[in-house]
N, C-alpha and C. Protein backbone atom coordinates (compact mmCIF):
# COMPACT_ATOMS: atom_id res chain seq x y z
N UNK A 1 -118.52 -86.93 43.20
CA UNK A 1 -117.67 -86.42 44.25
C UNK A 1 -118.41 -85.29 44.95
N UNK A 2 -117.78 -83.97 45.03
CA UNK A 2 -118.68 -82.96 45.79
C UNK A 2 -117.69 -81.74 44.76
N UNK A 3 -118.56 -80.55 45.31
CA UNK A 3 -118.31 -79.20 44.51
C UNK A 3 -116.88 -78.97 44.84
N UNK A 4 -116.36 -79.40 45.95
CA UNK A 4 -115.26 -78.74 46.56
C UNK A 4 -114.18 -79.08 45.61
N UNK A 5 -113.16 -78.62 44.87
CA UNK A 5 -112.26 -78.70 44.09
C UNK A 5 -110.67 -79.41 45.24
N UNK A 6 -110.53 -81.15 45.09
CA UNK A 6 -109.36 -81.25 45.53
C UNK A 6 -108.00 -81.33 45.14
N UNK A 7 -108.06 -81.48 43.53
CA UNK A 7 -107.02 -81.48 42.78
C UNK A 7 -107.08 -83.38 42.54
N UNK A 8 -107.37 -83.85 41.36
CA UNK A 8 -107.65 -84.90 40.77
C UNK A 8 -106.30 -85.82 41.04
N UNK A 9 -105.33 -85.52 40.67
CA UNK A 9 -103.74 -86.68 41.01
C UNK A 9 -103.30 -86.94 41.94
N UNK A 10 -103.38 -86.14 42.63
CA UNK A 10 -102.46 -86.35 44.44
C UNK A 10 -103.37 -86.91 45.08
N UNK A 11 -104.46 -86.83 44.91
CA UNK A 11 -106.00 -87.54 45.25
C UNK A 11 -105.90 -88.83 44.69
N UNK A 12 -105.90 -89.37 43.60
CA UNK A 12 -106.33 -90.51 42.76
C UNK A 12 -104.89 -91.54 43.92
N UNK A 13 -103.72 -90.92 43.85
CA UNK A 13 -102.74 -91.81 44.35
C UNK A 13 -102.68 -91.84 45.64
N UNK A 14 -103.19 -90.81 46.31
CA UNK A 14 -103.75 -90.74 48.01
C UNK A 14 -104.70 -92.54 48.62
N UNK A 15 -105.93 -92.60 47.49
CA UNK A 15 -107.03 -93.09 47.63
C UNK A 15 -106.37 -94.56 47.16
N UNK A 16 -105.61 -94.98 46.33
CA UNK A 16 -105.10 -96.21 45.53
C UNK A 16 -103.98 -96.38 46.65
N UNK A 17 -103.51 -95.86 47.55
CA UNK A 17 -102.75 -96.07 48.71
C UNK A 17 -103.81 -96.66 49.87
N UNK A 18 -104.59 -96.11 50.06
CA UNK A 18 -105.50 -96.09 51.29
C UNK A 18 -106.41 -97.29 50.97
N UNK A 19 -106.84 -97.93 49.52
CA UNK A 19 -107.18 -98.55 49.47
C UNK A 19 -106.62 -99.91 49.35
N UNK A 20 -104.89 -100.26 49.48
CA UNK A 20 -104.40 -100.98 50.12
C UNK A 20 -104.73 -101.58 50.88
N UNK A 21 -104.64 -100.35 52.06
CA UNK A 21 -104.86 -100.56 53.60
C UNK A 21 -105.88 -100.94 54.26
N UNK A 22 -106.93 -100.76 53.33
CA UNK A 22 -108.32 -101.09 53.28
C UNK A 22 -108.34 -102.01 53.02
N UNK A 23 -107.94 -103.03 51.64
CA UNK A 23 -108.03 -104.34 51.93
C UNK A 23 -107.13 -104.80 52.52
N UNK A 24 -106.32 -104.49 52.86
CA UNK A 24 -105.70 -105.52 53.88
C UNK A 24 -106.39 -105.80 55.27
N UNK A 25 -106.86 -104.61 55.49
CA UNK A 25 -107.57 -104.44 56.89
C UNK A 25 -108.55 -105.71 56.65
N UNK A 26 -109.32 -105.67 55.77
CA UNK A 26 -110.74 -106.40 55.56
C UNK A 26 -110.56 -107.68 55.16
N UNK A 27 -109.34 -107.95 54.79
CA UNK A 27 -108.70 -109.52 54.88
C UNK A 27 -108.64 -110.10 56.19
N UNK A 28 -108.00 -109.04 57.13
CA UNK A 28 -107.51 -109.38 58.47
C UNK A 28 -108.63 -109.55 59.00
N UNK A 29 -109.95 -108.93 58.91
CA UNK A 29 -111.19 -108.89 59.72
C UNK A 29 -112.04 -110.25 58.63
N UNK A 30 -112.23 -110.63 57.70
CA UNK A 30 -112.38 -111.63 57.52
C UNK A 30 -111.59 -113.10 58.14
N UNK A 31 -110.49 -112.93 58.18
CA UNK A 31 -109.61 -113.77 58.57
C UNK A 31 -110.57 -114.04 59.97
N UNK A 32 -110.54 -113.28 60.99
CA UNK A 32 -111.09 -113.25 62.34
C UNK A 32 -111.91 -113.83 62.56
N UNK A 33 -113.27 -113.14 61.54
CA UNK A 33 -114.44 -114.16 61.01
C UNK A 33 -114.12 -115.51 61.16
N UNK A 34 -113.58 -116.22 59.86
CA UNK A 34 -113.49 -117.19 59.53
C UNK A 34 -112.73 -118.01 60.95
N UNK A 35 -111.92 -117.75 61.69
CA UNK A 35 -111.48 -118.19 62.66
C UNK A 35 -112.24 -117.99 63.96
N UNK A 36 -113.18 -117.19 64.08
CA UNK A 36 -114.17 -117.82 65.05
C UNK A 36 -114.88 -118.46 64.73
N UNK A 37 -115.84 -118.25 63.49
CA UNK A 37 -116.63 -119.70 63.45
C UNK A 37 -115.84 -120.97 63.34
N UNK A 38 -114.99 -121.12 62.64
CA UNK A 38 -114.37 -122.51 62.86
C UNK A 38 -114.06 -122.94 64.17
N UNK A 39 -114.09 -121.61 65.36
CA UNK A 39 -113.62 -122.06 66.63
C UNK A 39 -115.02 -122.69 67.68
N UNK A 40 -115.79 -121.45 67.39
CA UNK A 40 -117.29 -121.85 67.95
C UNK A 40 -117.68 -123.39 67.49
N UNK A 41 -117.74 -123.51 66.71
CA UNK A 41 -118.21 -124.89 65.51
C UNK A 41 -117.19 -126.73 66.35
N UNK A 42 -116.41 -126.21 66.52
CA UNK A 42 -115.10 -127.13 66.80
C UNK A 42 -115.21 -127.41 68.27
N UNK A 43 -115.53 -125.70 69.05
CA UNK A 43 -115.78 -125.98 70.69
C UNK A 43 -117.54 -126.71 71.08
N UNK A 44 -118.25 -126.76 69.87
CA UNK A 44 -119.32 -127.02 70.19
C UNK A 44 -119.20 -128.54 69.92
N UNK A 45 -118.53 -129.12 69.17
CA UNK A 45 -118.72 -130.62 68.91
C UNK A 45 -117.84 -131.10 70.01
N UNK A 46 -116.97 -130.10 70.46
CA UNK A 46 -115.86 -131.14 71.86
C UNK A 46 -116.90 -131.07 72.78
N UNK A 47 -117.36 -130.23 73.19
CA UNK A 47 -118.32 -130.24 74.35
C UNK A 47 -119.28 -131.39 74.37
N UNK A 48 -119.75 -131.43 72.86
CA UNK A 48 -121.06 -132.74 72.44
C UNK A 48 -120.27 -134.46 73.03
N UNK A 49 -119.44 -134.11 72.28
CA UNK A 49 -117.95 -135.49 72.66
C UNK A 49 -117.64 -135.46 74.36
N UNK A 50 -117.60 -134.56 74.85
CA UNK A 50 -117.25 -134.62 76.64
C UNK A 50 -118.51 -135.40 76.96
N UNK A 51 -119.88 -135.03 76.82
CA UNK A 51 -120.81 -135.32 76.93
C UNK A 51 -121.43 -136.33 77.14
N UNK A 52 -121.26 -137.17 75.19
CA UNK A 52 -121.36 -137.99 75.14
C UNK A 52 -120.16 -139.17 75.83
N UNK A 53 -118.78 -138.95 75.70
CA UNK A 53 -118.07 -139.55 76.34
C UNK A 53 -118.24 -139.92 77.85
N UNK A 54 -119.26 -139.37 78.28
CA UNK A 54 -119.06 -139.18 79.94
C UNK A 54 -120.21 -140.11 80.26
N UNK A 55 -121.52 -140.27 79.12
CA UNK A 55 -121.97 -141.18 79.13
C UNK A 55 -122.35 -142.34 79.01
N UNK A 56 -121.21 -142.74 78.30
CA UNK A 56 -121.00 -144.20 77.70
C UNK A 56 -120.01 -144.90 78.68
N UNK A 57 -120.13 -144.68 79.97
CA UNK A 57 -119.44 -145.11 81.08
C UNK A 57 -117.61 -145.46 81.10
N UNK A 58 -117.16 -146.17 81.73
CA UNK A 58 -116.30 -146.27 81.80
C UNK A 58 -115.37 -147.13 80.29
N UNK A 59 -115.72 -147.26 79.16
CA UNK A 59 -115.08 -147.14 78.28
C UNK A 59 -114.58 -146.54 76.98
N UNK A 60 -114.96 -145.32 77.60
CA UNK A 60 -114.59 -144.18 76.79
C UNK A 60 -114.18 -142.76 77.80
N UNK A 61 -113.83 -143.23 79.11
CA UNK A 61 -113.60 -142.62 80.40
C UNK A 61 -112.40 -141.56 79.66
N UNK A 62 -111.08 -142.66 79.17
CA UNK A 62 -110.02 -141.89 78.74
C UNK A 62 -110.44 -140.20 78.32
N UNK A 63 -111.39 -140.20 77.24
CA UNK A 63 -111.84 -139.41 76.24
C UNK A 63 -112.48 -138.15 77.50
N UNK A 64 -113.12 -138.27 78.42
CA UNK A 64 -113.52 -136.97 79.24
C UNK A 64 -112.35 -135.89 79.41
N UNK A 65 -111.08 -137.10 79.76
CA UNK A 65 -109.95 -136.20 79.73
C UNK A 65 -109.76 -135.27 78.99
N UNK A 66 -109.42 -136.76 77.61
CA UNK A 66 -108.77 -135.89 76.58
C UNK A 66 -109.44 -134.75 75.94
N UNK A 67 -110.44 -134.77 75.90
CA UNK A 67 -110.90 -133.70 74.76
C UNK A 67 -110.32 -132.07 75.83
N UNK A 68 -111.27 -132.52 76.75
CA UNK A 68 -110.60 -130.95 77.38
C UNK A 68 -109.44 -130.13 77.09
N UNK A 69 -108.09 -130.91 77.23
CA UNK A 69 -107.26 -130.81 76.85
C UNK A 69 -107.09 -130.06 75.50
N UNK A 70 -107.72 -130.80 74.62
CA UNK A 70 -107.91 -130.81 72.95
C UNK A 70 -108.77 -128.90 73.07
N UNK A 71 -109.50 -128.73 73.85
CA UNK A 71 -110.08 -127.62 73.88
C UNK A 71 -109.48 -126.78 74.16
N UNK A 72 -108.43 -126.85 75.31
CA UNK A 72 -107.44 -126.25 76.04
C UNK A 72 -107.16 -125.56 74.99
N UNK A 73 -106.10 -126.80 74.20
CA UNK A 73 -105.00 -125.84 73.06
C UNK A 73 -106.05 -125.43 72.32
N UNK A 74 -107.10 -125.67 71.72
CA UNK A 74 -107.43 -125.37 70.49
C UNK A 74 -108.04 -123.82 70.96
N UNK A 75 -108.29 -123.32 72.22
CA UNK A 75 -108.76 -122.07 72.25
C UNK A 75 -107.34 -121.03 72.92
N UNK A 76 -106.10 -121.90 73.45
CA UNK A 76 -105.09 -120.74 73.02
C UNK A 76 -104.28 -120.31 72.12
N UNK A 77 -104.34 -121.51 70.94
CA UNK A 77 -104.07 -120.82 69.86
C UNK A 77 -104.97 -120.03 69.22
N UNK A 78 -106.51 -120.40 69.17
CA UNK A 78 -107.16 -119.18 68.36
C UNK A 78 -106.76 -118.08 68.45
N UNK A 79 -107.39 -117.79 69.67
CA UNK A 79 -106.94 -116.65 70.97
C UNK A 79 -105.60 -115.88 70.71
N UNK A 80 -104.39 -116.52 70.25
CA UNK A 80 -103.62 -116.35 70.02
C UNK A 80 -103.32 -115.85 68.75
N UNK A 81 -104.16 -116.77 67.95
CA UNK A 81 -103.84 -115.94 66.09
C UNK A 81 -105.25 -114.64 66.08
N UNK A 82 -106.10 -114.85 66.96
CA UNK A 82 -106.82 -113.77 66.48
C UNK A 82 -106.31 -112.24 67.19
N UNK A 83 -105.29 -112.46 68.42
CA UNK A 83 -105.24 -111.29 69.00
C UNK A 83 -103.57 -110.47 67.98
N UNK A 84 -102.92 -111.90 66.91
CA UNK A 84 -101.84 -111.56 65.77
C UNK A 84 -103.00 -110.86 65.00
N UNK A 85 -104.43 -111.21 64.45
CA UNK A 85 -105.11 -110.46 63.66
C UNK A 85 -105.09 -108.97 64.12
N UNK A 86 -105.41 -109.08 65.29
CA UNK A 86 -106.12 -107.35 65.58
C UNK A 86 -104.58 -106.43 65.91
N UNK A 87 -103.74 -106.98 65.79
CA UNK A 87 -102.46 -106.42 65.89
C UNK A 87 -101.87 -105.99 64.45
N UNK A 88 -102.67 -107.04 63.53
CA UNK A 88 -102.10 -106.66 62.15
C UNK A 88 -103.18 -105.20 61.79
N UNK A 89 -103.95 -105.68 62.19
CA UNK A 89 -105.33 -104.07 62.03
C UNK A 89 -104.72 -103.14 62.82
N UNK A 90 -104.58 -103.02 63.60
CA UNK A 90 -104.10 -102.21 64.20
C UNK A 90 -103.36 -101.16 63.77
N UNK A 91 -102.03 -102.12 62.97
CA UNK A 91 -100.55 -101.38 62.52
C UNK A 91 -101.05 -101.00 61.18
N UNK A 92 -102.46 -101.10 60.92
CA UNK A 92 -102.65 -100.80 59.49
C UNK A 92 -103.36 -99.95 59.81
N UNK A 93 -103.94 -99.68 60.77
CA UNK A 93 -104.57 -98.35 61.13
C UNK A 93 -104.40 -97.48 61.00
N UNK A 94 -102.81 -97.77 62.06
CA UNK A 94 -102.02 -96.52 62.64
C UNK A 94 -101.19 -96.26 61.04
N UNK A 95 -100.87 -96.70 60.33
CA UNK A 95 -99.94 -96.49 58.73
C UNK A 95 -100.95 -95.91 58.23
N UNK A 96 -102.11 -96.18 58.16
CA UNK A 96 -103.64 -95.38 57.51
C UNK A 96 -103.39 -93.66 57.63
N UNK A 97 -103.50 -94.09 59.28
CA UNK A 97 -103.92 -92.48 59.97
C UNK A 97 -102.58 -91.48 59.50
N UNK A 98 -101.08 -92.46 59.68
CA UNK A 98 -99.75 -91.53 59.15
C UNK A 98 -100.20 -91.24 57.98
N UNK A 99 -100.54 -92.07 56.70
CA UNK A 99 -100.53 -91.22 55.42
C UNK A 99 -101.47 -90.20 55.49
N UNK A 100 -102.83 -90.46 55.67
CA UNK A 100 -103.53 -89.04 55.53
C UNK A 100 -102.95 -87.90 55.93
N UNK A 101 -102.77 -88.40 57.30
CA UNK A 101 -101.61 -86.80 57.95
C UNK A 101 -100.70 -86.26 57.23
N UNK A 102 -99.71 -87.30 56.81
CA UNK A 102 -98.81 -86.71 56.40
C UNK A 102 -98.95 -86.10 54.92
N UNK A 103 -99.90 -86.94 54.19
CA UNK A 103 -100.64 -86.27 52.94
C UNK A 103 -100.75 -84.90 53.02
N UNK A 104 -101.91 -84.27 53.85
CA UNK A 104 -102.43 -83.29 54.26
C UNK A 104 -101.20 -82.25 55.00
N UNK A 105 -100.40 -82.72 55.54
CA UNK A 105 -99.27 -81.67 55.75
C UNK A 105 -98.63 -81.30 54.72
N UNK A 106 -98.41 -82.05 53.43
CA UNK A 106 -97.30 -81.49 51.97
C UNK A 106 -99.04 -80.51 51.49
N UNK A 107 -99.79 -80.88 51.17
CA UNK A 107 -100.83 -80.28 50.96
C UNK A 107 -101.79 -78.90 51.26
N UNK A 108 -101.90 -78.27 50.90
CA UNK A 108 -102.87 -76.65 51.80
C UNK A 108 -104.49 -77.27 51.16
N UNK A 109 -104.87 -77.91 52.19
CA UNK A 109 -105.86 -78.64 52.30
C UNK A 109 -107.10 -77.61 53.06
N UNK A 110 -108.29 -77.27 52.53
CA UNK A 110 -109.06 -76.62 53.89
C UNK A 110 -110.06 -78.07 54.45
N UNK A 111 -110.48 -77.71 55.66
CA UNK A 111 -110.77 -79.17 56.45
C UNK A 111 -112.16 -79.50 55.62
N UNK A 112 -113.06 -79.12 55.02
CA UNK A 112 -114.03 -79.60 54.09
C UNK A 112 -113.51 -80.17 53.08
N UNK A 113 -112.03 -79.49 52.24
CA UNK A 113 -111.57 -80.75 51.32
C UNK A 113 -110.86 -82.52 51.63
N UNK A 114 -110.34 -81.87 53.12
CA UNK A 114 -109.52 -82.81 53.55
C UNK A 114 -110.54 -84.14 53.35
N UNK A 115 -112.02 -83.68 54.24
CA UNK A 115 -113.46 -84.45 54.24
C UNK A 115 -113.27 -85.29 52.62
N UNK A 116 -113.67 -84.72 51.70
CA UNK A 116 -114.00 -84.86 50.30
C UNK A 116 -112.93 -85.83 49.77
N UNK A 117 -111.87 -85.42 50.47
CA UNK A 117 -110.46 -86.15 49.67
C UNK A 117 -110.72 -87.49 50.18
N UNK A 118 -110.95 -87.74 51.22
CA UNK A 118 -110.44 -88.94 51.78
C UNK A 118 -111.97 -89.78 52.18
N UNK A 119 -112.60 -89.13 51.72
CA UNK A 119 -114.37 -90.15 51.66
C UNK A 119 -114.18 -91.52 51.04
N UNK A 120 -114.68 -92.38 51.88
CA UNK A 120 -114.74 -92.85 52.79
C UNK A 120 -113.46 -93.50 54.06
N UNK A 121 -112.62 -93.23 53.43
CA UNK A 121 -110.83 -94.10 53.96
C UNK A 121 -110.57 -93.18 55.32
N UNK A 122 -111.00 -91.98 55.42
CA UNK A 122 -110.92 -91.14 56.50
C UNK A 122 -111.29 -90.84 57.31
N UNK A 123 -112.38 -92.28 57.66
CA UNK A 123 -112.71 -92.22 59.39
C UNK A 123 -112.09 -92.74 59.99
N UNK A 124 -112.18 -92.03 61.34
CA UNK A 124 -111.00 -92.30 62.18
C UNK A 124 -112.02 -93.17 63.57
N UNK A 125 -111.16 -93.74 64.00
CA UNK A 125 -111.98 -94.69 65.18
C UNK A 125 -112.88 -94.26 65.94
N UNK A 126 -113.64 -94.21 65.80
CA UNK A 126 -115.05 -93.52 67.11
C UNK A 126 -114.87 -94.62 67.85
N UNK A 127 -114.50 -95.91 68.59
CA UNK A 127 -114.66 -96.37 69.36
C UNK A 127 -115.79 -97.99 69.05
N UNK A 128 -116.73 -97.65 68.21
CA UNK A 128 -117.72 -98.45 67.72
C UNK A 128 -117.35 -99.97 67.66
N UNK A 129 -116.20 -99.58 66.65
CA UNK A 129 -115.18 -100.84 66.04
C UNK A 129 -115.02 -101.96 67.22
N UNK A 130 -114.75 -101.25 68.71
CA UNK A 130 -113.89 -102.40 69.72
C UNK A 130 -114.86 -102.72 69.96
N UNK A 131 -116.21 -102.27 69.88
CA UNK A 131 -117.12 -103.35 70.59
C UNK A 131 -117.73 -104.64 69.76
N UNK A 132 -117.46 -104.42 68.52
CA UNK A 132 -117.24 -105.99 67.51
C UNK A 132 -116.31 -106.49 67.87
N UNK A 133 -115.08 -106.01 68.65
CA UNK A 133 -113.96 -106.67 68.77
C UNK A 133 -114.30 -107.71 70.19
N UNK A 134 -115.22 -107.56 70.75
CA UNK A 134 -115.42 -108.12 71.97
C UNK A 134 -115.31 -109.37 72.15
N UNK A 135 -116.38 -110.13 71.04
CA UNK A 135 -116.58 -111.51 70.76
C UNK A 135 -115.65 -112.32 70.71
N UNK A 136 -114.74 -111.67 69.86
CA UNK A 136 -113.45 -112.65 69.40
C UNK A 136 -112.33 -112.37 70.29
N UNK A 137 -112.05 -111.64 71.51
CA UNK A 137 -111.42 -111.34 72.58
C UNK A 137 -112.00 -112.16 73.63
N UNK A 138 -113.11 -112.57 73.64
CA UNK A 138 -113.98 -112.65 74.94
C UNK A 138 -114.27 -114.22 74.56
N UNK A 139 -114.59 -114.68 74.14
CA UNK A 139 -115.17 -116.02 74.11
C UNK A 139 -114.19 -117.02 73.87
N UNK A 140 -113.00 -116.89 73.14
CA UNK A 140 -111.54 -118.03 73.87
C UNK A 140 -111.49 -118.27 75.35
N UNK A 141 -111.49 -116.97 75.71
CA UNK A 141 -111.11 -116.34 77.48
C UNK A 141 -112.25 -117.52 77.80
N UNK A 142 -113.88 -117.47 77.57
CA UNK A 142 -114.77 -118.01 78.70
C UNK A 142 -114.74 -119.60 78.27
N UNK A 143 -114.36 -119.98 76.65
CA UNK A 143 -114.53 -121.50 76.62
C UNK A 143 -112.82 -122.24 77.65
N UNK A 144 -112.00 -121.06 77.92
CA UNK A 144 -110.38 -122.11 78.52
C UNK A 144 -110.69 -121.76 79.08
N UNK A 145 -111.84 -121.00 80.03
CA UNK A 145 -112.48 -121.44 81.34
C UNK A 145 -112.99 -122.57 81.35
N UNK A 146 -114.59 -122.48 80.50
CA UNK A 146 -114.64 -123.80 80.67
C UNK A 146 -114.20 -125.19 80.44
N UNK A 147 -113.25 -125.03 79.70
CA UNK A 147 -112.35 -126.33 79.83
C UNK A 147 -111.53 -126.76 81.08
N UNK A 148 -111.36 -125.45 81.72
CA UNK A 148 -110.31 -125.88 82.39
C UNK A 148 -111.37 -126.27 83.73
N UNK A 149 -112.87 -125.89 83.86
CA UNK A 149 -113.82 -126.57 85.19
C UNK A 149 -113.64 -127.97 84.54
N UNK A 150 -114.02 -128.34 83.04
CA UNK A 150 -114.25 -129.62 83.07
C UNK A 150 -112.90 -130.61 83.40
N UNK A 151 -112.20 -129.94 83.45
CA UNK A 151 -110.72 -130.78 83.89
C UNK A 151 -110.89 -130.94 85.24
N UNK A 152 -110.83 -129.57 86.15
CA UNK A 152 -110.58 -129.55 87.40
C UNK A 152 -112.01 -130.54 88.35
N UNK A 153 -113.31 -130.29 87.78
CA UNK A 153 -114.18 -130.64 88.30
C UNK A 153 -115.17 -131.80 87.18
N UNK A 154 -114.47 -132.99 87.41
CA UNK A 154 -115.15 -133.88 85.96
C UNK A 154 -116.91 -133.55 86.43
N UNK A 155 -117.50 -133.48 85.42
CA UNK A 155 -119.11 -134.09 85.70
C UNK A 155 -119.23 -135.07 85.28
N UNK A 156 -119.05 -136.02 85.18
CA UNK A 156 -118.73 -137.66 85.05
C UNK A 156 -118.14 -138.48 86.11
């Protein structure tokens, strides 16, 4: 730990709280994971299928349609459960940030112990975080674009 004396119990049950929140958080951000690659992976074989469908002429014509479609939904639901993910992080954030606070208010804490107490559970957002968040915000958005050119404008 460090020299600074925080008081061993109110600490031990501080940290076994926070580390809750911690895995839950890191479930939710796995979860995200796992649901973009399955999304990338899934939008890359419809695209292969538009493709190929578009070249095997007019009897597999139906299929240019359909898949688009198939892309459609399949990137507003991602889109949809991943932006329920970052909403569940979120509210686990903000429950994070209340306990420390409110910890530290029953507490006469000086701000070097507050540091010590709550290593590592007690950083607070620098901002860093949203720009991992980009990917999985951003790339539903540009593939139900491109689904929706290959609808509006067949290349076939």
């Amino acid at each position: 730990m460090s020299e600074i004396d925080v008081g061993a119990e109110p600490i031990k049950e501080l940290r076994r709280r926070l580390d809750i929140y911690m895995n839950e958080f890191h479930r939710e951000h796995n979860l995200i994971n796992n649901r973009m690659t399955w999304y990338v992976t899934s939008q890359s074989f419809l695209a292969i299928a538009v493709a190929s469908a578009g070249q095997a002429g007019n009897t597999l014509r139906w299929l240019v349609s359909a898949i688009p479609v198939v892309g459609l939904l399949i990137s507003v639901f991602t889109y949809m459960s991943i932006l329920a993910a970052l909403s569940v992080q979120e509210t686990l954030k903000k429950k994070k940030d209340e306990l420390i606070d409110g910890f530290f208010r029953q507490q006469q804490y000086t701000q070097d112990q507050q540091a010590v107490a709550i290593e590592p559970w007690g950083i607070r957002g620098s901002g860093v975080q949203a720009y991992g968040m980009i990917a999985p915000k951003v790339i539903p958005i540009v593939m139900l674009g491109f689904w929706i050119l290959v609808l509006v404008c067949p290349l076939f």
